[in-house]
Protein backbone atom coordinates (compact mmCIF):
# COMPACT_ATOMS: atom_id res chain seq x y z
CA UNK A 1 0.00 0.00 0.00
CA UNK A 2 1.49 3.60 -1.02
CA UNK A 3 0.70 6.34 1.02
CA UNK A 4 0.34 10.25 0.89
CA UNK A 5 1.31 9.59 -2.86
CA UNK A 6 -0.48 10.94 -5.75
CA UNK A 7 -1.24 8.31 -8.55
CA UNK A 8 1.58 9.09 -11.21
CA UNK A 9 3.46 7.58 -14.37
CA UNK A 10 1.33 4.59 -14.87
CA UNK A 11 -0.32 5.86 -18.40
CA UNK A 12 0.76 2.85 -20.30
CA UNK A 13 0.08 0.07 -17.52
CA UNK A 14 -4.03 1.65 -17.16
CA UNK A 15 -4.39 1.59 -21.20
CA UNK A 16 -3.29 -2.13 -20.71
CA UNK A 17 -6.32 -2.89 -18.62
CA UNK A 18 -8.45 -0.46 -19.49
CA UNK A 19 -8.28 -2.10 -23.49
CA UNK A 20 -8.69 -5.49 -22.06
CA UNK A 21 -11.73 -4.59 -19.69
CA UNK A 22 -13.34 -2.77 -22.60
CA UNK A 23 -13.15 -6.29 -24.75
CA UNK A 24 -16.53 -7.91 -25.13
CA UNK A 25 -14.17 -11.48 -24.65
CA UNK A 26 -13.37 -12.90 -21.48
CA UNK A 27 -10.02 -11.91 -20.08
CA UNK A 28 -7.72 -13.33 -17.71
CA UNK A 29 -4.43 -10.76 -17.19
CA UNK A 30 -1.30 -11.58 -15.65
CA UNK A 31 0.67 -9.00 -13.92
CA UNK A 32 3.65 -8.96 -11.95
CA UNK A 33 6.55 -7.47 -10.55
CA UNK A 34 8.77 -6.54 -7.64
CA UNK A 35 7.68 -6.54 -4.01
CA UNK A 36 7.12 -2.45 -3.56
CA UNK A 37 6.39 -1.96 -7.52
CA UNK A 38 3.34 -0.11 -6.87
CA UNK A 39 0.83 -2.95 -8.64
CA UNK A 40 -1.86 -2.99 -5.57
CA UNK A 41 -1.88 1.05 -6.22
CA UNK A 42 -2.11 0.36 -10.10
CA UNK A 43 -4.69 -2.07 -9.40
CA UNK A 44 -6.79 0.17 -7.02
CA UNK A 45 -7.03 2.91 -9.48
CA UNK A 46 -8.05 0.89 -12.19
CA UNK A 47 -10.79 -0.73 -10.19
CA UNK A 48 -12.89 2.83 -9.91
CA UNK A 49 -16.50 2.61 -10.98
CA UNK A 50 -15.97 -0.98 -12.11
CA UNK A 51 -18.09 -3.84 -10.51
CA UNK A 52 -15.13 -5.84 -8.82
CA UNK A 53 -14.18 -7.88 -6.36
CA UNK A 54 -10.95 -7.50 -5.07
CA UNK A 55 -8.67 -10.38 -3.06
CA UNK A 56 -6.00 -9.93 -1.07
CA UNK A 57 -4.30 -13.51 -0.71
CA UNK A 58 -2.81 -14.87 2.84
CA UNK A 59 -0.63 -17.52 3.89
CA UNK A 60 -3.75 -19.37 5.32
CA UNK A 61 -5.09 -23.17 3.77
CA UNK A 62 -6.90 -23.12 1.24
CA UNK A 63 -10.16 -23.90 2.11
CA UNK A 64 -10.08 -21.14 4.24
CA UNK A 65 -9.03 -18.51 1.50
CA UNK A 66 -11.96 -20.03 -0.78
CA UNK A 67 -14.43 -19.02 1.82
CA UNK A 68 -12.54 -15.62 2.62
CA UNK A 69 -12.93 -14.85 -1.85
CA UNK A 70 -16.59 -16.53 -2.31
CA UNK A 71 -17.92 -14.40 0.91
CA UNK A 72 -16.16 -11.19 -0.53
CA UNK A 73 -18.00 -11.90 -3.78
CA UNK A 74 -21.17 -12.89 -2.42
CA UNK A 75 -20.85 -8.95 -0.89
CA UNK A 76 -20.10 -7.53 -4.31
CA UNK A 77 -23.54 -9.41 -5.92
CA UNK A 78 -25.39 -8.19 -2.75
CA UNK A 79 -26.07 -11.73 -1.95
CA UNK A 80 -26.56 -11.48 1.27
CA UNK A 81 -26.78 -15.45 1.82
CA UNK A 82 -23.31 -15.93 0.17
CA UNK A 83 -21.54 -14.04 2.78
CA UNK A 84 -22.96 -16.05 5.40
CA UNK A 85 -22.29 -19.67 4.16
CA UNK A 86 -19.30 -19.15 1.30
CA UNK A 87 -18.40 -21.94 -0.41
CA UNK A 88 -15.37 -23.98 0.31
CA UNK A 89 -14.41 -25.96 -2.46
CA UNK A 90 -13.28 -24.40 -6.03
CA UNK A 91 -16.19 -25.50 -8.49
CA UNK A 92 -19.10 -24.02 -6.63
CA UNK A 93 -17.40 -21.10 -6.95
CA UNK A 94 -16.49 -21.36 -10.65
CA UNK A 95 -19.75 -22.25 -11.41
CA UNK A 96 -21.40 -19.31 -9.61
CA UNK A 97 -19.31 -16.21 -11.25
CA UNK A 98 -20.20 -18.67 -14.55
CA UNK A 99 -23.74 -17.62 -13.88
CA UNK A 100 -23.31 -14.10 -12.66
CA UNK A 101 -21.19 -13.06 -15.38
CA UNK A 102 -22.90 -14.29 -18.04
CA UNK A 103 -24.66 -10.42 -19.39
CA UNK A 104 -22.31 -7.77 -17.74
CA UNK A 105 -18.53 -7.54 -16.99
CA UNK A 106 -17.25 -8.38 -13.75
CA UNK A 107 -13.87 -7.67 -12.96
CA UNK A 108 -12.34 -10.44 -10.34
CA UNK A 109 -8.69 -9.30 -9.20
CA UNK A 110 -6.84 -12.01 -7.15
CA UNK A 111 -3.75 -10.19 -5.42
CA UNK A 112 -0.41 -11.94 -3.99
CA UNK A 113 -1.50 -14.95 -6.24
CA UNK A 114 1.97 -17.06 -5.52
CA UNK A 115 0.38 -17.18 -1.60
CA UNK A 116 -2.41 -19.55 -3.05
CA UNK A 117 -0.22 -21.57 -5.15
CA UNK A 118 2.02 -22.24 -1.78
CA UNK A 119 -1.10 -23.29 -0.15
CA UNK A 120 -1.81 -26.17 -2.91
CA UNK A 121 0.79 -26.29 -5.29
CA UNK A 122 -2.59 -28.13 -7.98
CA UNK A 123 -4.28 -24.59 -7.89
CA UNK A 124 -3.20 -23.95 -11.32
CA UNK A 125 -4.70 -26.77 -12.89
CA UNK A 126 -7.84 -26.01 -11.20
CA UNK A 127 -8.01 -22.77 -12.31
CA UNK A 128 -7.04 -24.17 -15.75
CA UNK A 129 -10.07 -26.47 -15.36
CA UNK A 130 -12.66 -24.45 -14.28
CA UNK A 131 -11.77 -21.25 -17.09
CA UNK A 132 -12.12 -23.73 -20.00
CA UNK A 133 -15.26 -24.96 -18.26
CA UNK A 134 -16.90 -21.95 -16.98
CA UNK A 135 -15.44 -18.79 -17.05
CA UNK A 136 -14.01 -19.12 -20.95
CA UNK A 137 -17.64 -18.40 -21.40
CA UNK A 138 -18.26 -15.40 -19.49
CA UNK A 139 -18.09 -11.65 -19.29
CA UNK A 140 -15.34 -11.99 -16.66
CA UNK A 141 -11.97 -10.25 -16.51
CA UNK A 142 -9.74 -12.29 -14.04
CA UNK A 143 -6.52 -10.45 -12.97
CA UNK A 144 -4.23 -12.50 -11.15
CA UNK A 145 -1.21 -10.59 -9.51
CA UNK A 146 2.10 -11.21 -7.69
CA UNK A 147 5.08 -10.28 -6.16
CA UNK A 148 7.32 -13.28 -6.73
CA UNK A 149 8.76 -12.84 -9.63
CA UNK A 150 10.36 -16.83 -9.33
CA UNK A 151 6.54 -17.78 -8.81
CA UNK A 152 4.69 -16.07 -11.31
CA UNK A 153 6.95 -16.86 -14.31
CA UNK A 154 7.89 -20.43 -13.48
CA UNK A 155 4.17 -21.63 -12.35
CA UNK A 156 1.95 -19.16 -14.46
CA UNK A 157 3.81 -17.82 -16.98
CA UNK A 158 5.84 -20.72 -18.30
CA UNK A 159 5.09 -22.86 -20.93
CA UNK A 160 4.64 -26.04 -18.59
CA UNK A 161 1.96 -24.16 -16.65
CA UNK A 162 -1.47 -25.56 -16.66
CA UNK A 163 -2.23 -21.80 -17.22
CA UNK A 164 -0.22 -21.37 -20.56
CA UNK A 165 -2.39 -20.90 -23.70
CA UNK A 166 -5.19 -19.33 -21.28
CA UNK A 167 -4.29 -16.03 -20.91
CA UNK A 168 -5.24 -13.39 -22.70
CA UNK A 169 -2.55 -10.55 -22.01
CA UNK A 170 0.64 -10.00 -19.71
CA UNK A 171 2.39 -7.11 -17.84
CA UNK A 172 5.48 -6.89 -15.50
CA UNK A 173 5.38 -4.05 -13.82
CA UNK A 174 8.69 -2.35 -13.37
CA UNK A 175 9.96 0.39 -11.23
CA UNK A 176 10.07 4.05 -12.53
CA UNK A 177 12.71 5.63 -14.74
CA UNK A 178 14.68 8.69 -13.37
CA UNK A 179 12.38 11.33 -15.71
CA UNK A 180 9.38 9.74 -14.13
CA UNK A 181 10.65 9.96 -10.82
CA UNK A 182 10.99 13.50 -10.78
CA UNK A 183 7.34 14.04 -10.57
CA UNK A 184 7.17 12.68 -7.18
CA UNK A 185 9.09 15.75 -6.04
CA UNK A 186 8.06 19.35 -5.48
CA UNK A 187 9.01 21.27 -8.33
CA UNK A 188 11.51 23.75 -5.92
CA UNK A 189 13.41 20.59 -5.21
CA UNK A 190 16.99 20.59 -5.95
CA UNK A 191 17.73 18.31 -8.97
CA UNK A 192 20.74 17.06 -7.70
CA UNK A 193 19.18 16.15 -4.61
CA UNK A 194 16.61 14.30 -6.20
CA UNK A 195 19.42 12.18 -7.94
CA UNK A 196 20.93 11.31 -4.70
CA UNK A 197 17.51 9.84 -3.22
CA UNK A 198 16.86 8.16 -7.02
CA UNK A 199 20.31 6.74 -6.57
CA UNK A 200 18.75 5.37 -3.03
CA UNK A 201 15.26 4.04 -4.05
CA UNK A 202 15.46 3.70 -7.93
CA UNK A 203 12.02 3.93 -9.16
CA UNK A 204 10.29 2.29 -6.48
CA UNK A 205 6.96 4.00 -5.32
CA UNK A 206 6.91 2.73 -2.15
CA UNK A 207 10.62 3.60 -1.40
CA UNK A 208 9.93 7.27 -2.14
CA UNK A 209 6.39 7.49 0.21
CA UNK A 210 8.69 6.15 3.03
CA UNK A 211 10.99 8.21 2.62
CA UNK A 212 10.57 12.57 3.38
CA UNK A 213 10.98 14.28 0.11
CA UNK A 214 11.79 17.59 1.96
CA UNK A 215 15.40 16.44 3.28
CA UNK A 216 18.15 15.55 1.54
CA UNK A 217 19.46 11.83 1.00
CA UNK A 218 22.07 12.07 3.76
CA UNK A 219 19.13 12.91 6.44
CA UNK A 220 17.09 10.32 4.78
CA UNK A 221 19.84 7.93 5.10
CA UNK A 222 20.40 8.26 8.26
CA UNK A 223 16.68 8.96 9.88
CA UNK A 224 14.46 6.42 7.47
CA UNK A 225 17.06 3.75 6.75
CA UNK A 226 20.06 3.05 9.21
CA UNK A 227 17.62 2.93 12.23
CA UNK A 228 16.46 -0.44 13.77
CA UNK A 229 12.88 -0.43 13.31
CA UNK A 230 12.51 1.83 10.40
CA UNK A 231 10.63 -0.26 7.34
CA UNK A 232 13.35 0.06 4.70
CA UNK A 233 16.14 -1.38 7.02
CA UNK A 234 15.34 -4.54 6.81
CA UNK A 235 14.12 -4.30 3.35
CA UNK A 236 17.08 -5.83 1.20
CA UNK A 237 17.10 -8.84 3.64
CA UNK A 238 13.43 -9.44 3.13
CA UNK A 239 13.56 -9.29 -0.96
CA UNK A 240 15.93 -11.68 -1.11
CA UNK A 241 14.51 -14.26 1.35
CA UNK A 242 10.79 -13.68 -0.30
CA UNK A 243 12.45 -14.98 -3.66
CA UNK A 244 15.21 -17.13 -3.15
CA UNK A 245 15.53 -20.61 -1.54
CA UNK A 246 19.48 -20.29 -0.56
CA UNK A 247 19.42 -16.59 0.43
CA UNK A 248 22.55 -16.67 2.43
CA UNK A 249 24.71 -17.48 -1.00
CA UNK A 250 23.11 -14.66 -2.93
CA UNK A 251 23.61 -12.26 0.11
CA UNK A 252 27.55 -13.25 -0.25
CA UNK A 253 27.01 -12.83 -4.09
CA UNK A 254 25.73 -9.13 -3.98
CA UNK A 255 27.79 -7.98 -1.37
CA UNK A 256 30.61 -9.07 -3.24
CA UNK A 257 29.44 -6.76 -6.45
CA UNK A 258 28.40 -4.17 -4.59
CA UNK A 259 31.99 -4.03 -2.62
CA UNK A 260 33.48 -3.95 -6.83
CA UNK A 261 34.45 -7.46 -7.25
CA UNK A 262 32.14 -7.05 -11.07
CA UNK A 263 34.50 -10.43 -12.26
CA UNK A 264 32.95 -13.95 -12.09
CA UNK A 265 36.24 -14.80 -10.91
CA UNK A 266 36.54 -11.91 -8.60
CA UNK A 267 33.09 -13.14 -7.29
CA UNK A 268 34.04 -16.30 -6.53
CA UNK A 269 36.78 -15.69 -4.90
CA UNK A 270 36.05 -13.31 -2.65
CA UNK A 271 32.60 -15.82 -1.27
CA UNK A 272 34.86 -18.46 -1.36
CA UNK A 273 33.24 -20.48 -3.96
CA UNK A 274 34.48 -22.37 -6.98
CA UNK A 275 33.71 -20.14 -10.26
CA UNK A 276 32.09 -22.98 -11.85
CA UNK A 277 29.43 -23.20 -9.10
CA UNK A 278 28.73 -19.26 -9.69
CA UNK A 279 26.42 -18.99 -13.06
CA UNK A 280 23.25 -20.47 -12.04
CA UNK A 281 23.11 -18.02 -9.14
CA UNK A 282 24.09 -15.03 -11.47
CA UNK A 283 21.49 -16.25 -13.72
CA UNK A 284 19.00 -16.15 -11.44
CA UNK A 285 19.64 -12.87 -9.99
CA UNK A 286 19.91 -11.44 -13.75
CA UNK A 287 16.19 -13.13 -14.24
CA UNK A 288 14.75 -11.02 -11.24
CA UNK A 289 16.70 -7.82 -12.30
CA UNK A 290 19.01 -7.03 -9.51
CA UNK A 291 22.21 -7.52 -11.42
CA UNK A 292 22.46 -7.11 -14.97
CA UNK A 293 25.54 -8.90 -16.69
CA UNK A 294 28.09 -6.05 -18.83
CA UNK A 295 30.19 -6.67 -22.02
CA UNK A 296 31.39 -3.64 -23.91
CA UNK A 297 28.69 -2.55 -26.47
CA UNK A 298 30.72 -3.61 -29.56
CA UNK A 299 31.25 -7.28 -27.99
CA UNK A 300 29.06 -10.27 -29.12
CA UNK A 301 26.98 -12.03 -26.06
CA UNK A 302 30.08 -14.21 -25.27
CA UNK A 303 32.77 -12.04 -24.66
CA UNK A 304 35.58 -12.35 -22.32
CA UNK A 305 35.09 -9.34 -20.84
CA UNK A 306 31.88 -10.15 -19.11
CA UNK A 307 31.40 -8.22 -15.69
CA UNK A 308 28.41 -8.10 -13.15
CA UNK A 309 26.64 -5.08 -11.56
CA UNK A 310 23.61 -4.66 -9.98
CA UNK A 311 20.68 -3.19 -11.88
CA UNK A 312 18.46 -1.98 -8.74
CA UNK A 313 19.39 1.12 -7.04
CA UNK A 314 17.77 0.10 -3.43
CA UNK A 315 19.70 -3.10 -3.67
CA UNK A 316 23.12 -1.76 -4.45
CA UNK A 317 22.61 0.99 -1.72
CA UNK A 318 21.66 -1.58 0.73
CA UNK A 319 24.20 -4.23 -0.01
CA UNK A 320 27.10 -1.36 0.31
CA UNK A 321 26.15 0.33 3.29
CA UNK A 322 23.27 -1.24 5.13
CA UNK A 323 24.34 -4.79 4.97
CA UNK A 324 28.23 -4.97 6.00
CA UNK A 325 27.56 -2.21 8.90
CA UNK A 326 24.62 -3.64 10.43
CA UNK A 327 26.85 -4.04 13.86
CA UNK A 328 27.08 -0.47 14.06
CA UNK A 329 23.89 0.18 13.56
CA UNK A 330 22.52 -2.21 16.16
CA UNK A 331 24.60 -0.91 18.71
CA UNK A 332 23.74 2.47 17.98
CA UNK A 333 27.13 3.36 16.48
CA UNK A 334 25.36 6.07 14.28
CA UNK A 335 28.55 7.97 14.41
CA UNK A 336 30.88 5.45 12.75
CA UNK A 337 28.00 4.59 9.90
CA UNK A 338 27.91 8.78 9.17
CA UNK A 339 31.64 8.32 8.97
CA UNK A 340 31.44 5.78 6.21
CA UNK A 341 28.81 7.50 4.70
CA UNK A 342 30.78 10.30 4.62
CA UNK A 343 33.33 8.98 2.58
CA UNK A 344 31.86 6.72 0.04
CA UNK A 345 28.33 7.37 -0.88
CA UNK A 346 29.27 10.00 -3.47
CA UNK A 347 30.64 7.10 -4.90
CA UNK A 348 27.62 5.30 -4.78
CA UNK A 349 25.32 8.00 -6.54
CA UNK A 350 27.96 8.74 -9.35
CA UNK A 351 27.25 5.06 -10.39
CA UNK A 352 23.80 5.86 -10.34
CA UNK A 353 24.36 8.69 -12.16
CA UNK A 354 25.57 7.24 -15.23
CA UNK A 355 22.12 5.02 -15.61
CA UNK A 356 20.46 8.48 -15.20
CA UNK A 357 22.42 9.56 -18.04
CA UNK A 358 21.57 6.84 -20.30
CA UNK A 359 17.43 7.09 -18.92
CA UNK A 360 18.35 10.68 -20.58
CA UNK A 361 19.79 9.37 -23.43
CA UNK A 362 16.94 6.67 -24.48
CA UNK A 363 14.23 9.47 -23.59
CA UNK A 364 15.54 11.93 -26.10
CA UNK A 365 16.04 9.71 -28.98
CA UNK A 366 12.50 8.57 -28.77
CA UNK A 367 11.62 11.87 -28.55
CA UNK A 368 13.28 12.83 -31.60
CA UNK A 369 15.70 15.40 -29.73
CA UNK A 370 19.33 14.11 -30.32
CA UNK A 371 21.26 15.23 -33.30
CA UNK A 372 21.98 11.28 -33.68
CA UNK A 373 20.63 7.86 -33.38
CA UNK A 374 21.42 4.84 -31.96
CA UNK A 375 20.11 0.94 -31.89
CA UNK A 376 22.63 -0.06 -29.06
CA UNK A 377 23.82 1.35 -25.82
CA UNK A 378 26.00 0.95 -23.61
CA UNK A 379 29.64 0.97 -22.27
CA UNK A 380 33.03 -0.01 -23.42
CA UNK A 381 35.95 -1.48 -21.98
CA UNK A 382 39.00 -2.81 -23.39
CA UNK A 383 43.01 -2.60 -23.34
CA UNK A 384 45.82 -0.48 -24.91
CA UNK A 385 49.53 0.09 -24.42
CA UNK A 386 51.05 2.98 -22.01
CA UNK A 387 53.89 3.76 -24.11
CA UNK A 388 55.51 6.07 -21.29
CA UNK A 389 55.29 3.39 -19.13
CA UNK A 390 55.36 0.13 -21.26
CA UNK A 391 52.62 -1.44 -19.28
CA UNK A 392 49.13 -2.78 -20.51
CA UNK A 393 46.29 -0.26 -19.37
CA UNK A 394 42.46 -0.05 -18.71
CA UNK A 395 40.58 2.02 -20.81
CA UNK A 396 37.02 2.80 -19.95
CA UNK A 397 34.04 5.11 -21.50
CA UNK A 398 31.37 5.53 -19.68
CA UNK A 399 28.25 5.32 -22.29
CA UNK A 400 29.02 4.17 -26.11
CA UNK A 401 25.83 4.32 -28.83
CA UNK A 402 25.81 2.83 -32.19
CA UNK A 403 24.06 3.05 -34.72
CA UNK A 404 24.31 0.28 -37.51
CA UNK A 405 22.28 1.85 -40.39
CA UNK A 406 24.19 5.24 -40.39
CA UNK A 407 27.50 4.16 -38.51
CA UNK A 408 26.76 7.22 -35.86
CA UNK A 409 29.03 6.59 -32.77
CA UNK A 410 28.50 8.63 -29.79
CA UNK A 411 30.84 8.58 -26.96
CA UNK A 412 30.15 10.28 -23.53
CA UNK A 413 31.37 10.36 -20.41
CA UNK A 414 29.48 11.21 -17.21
CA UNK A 415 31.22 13.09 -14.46
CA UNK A 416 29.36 13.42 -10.93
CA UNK A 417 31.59 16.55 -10.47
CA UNK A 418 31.49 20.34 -10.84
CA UNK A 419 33.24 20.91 -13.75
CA UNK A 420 34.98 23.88 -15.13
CA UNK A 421 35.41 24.18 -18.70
CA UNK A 422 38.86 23.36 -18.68
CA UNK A 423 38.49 20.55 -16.85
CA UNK A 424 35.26 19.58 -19.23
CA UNK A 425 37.83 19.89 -22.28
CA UNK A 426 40.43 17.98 -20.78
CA UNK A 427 37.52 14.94 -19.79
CA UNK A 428 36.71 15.19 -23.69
CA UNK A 429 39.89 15.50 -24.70
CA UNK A 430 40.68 12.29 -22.94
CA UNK A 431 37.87 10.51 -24.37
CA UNK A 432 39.14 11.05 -27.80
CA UNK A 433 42.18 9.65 -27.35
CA UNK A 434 40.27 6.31 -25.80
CA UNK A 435 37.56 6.58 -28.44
CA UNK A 436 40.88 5.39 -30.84
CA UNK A 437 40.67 2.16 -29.41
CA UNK A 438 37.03 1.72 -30.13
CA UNK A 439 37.07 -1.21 -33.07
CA UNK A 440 33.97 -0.50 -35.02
CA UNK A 441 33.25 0.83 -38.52
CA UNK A 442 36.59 2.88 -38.37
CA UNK A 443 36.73 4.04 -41.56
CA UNK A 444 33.16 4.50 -42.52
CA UNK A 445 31.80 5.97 -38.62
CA UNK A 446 30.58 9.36 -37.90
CA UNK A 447 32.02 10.30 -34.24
CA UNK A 448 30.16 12.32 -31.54
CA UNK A 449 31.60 13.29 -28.57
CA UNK A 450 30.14 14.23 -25.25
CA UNK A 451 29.82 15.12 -21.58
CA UNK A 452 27.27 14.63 -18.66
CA UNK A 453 28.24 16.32 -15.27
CA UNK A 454 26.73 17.33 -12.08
CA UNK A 455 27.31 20.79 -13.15
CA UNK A 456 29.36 22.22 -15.67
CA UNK A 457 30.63 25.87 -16.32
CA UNK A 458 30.75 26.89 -19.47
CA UNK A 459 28.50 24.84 -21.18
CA UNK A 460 27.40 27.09 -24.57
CA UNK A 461 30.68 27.65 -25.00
CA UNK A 462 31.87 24.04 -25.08
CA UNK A 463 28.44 23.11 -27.21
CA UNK A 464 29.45 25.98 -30.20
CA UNK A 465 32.75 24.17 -30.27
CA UNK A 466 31.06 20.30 -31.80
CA UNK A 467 29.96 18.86 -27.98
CA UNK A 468 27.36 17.50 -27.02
CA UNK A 469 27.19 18.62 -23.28
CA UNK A 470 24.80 18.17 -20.31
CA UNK A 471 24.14 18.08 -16.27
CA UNK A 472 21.75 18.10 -13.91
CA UNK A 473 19.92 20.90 -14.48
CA UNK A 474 19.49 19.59 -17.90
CA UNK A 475 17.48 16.51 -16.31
CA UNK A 476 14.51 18.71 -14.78
């Protein structure tokens, strides 16, 4: 449940439901997505002025969750003998909406589905049964919804479900984008503040309502997070175990990334586990979207240069500085957690930073407001010779775009600094020299060059000489 929130940014999800509820076919929907996603609050809004009956799942049996639904439905038809004496067994139930929703549409949404399947693992294929006997035939529009992602694709989703071939439409529900988080904020709030709370909470709704929009991410750090007792402090912990069956192995896993150990290798060695046993727990966290696996944009899929990092904001904050100094915390040590604070969480938010830029990126192209195109983004990695030195060096660039029609290349970096102008030309200048070492279309490309910053001086001036340059006060 979202609180003192305003309903925002979920255009595309309500034309979704809307288009299916206005079908004169019966619907069953499927959607789905992270624990604090905001679906309930999707779901509530979309349920105004329609007949409805709306189900909250528990962790009780069965039988008594059939009575709990068929009573709640009895109240929606006004049958007032239904709510006293509600069924208990699947098919009297089946066959009932069968009869009631036979003229007009009834919408039926059953929320934290994966809680019924847990109850009887055969619900499924009862729900399978009953839709091609009975509901196939109706009116109805049957929304079933859930928060575990593992769940929901493996048992409802997935081609061996009971369920596959019944549905009639799909949606995962994902967190916000940076431009779409803005609108959460007053519009007298500082833009770089509101990148240092995005870089806390991502795009999660719920994250933001716990959180006091008013302070800055430091305060809310320290007042709404690293407290015993506060919601969002145990939050990363309770993710993880809500998902996964080995939790303890996938903590080691992302504290590992989030400490900079991106190498499978790295990874492994620093939990202490062979790197062979590694990829089916990296695949699984890739498949629920906390880490996303890197290669440098002009690789293939198998490249040698894979690396790790993880995708969700709230994780990576709370795997870097919640997690490892939970001893502090618990004793109250609020001094020594400001201290590492301090010192690395501007860290944190210029990694954040550089997804922002690329949010900024994809949002103007589709928009049609870039000078260029591109069909791939990303970053690039890769090695070259220090000739003053004679030893084998990293070079990095922080976002790469191609574009394989018109063989536009655009290289940027993104600086969470204040930047003078000299120090903007020497970043670019810098990148040139790297951008040499970029091995694509070299004869035939057309090279753009760019900057993103926290704030840079003399931007005009740096844009009349070819660059493409932006900050934060760009982003608003």
């Amino acid at each position: 449940m979202l609180h003192n929130l305003k309903f925002i940014n979920r255009q595309e999800e309500l034309e979704f439901l809307e288009d299916a509820y206005k079908s004169d076919k019966s619907q069953l929907i499927v959607l789905y997505g992270r624990r604090r996603v905001g679906k309930t609050y999707l779901l509530q809004h979309f349920m105004k002025g329609k007949k409805h009956t709306y189900f909250f799942c528990t962790k009780g049996n069965e039988t008594e969750q059939i009575k709990l639904l068929s009573g709640m439905i009895g109240e929606t038809f006004n049958d007032t003998a239904l709510s006293l004496s509600p069924f208990s067994e699947w098919r009297t139930l089946f066959m009932y909406l069968y009869e009631k929703a036979q003229k007009e549409r009834f919408l039926l949404v059953i929320d934290e589905f994966p809680f019924l399947m847990s109850a009887n693992p055969a619900v499924t294929s009862i729900f399978q049964k009953y839709w091609d006997e009975y509901l196939s035939k109706t009116k109805i529009m049957l929304v079933l919804c859930g928060s575990s992602i593992t769940m929901m694709e493996s048992e409802v989703l997935a081609y061996k479900s009971p369920l596959y071939g019944r549905r009639t439409g799909q949606w995962k529900v994902k967190p916000f984008l940076f431009g779409n988080t803005i609108d959460f904020f007053q519009k007298s709030s500082n833009i770089e503040e509101i990148i240092r709370i995005f870089s806390i909470t991502g795009g999660v709704p719920f994250y933001l309502a716990e959180l006091n929009l008013d302070k800055t991410a430091l305060e809310n750090i320290q007042e709404q997070i690293a407290r015993k007792g506060k919601l969002l402090y145990e939050e990363g912990e309770i993710l993880l175990k809500e998902e996964l069956r080995e939790p303890s192995t996938y903590f080691s896993i992302l504290e590992a990334i989030s400490s900079g150990n991106t190498k499978q290798a790295h990874i492994a060695n620093r939990i202490g586990m062979p790197s062979t046993g590694l990829p089916r727990y990296l695949s699984t966290l890739e498949r629920l979207e906390y880490i996303e696996k890197i290669i440098p944009v002009t690789e293939f899929k198998r490249s040698k240069k894979t690396t790790y990092k993880i995708r969700d904001n709230f994780i990576n904050f709370w795997f870097r500085f919640i997690y490892p100094n939970r001893s502090y915390i618990e004793e109250g040590n609020y001094g020594k957690f400001k201290e590492i604070l301090d010192k690395y969480f501007e860290k944190h938010v210029s990694f954040a930073f550089e997804g922002v830029c690329m949010d900024f990126l994809r949002e103007n192209l589709r928009k049609d407001l870039l000078p260029f195109s591109f069909t791939k983004l990303g970053t690039w990695y890769g090695y070259s010779r220090d000739e003053v030195n004679k030893v084998r060096k990293v070079d990095e660039i922080d976002i790469v775009g191609l574009e394989e029609n018109t063989g536009d290349i655009i290289f940027m970096e993104c600086k969470w600094e204040i930047l003078s102008e000299k120090a903007a030309e020497k970043v670019l200048f810098e990148l040139k020299e790297k951008s040499l070492n970029v091995d694509w279309k070299n004869d035939t490309r057309k090279e753009y060059f760019g900057i993103f910053a926290r704030k840079i001086e003399g931007k005009k001036s740096l844009q009349k000489k070819g660059f493409l340059v932006w900050d934060s006060g760009d982003f608003k």
